[in-house]
C-alpha atoms as a PDB file:
ATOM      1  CA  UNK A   1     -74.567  -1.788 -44.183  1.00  0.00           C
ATOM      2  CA  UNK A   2     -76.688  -3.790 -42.264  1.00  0.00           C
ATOM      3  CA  UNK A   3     -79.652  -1.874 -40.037  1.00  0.00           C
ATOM      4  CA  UNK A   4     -81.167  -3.331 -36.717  1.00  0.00           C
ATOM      5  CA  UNK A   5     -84.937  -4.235 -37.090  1.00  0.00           C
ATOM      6  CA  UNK A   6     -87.064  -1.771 -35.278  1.00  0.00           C
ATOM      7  CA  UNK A   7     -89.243  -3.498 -32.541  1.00  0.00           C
ATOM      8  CA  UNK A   8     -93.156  -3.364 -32.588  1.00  0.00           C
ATOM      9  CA  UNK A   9     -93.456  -0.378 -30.297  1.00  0.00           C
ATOM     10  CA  UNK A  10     -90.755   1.354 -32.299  1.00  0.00           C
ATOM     11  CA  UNK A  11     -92.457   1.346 -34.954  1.00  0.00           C
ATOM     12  CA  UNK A  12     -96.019   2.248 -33.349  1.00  0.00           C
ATOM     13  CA  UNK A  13     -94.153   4.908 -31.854  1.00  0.00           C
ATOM     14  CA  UNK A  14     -92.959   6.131 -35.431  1.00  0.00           C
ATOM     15  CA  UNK A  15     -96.378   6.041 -37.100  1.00  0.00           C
ATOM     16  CA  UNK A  16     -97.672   8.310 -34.201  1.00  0.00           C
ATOM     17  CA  UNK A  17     -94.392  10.663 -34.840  1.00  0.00           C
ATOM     18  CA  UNK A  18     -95.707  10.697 -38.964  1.00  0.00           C
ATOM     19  CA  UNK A  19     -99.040  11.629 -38.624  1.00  0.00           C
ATOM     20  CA  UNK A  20    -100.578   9.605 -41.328  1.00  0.00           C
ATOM     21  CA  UNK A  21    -103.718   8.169 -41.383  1.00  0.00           C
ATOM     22  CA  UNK A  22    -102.817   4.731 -42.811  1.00  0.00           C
ATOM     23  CA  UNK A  23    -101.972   2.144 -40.520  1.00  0.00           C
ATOM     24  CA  UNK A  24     -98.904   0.379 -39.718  1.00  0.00           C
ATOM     25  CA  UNK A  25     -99.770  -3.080 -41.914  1.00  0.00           C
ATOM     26  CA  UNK A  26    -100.940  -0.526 -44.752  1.00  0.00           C
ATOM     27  CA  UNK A  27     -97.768   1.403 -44.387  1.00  0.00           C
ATOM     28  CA  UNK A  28     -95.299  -1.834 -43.688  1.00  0.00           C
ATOM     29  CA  UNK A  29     -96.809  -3.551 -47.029  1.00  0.00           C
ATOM     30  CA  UNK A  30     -95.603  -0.444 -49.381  1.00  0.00           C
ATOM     31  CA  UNK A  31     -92.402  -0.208 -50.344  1.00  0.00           C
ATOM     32  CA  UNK A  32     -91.589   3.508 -49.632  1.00  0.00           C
ATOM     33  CA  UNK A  33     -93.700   4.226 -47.053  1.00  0.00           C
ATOM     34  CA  UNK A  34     -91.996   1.014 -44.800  1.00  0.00           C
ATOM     35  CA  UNK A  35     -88.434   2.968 -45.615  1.00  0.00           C
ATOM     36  CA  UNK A  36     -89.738   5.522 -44.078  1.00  0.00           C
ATOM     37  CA  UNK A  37     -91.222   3.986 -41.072  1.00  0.00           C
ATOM     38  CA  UNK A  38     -88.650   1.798 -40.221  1.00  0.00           C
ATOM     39  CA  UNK A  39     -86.288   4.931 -40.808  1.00  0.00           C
ATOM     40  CA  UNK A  40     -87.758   7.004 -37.655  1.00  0.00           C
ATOM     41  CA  UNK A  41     -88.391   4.160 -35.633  1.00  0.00           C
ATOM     42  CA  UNK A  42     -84.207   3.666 -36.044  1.00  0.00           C
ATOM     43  CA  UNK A  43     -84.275   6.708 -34.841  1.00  0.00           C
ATOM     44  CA  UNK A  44     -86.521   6.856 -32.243  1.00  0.00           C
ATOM     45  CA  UNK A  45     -84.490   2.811 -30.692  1.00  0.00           C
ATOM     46  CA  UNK A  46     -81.446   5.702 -30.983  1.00  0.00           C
ATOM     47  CA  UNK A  47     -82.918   8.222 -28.708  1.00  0.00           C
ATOM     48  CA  UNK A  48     -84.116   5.633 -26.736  1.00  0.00           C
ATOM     49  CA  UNK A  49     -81.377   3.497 -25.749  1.00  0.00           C
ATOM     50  CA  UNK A  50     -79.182   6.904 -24.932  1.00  0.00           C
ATOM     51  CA  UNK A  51     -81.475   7.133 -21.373  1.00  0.00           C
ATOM     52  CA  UNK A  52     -79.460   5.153 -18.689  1.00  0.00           C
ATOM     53  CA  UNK A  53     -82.434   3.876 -16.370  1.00  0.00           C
ATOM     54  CA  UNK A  54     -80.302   3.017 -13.979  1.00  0.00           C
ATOM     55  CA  UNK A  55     -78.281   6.574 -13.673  1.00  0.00           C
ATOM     56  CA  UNK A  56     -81.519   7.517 -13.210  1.00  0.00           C
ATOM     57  CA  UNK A  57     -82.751   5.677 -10.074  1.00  0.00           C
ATOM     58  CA  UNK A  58     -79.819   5.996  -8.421  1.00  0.00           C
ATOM     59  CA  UNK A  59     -79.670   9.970  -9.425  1.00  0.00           C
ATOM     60  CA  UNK A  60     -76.141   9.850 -10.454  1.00  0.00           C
ATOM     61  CA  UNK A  61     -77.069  12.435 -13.110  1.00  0.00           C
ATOM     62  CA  UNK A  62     -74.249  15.182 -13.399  1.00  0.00           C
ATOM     63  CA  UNK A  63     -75.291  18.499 -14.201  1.00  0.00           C
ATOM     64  CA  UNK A  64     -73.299  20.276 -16.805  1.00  0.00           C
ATOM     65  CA  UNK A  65     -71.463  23.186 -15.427  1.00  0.00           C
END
């Protein structure tokens, strides 16, 4: 199963989310700790791409009963 590439601010985004003091380049050139990276910026591109901008601006939002 092939995974999308997180994007740049995905990932920045991610590294903020873990809390670690190393920094991206440090964390994308070991092995386990770029799983895990690239893992919750999935995630976050996920969460992200559910928001419909445009539903938004035109406040077609429906309230759930």
């Amino acid at each position: 199963m092939v995974h999308a590439e997180p994007d740049r601010i995905s990932l920045e985004i991610a590294h903020r989310m873990l809390c670690v003091t190393a920094s991206i380049d440090e964390m994308l050139k070991n092995p386990t700790l770029r799983v895990v990276l690239r893992a919750v910026a999935r995630k976050h591109m996920q969460r992200r791409d559910q928001v419909d901008v445009k539903k938004l601006q035109a406040n077609d939002i429906q309230e759930a009963p």
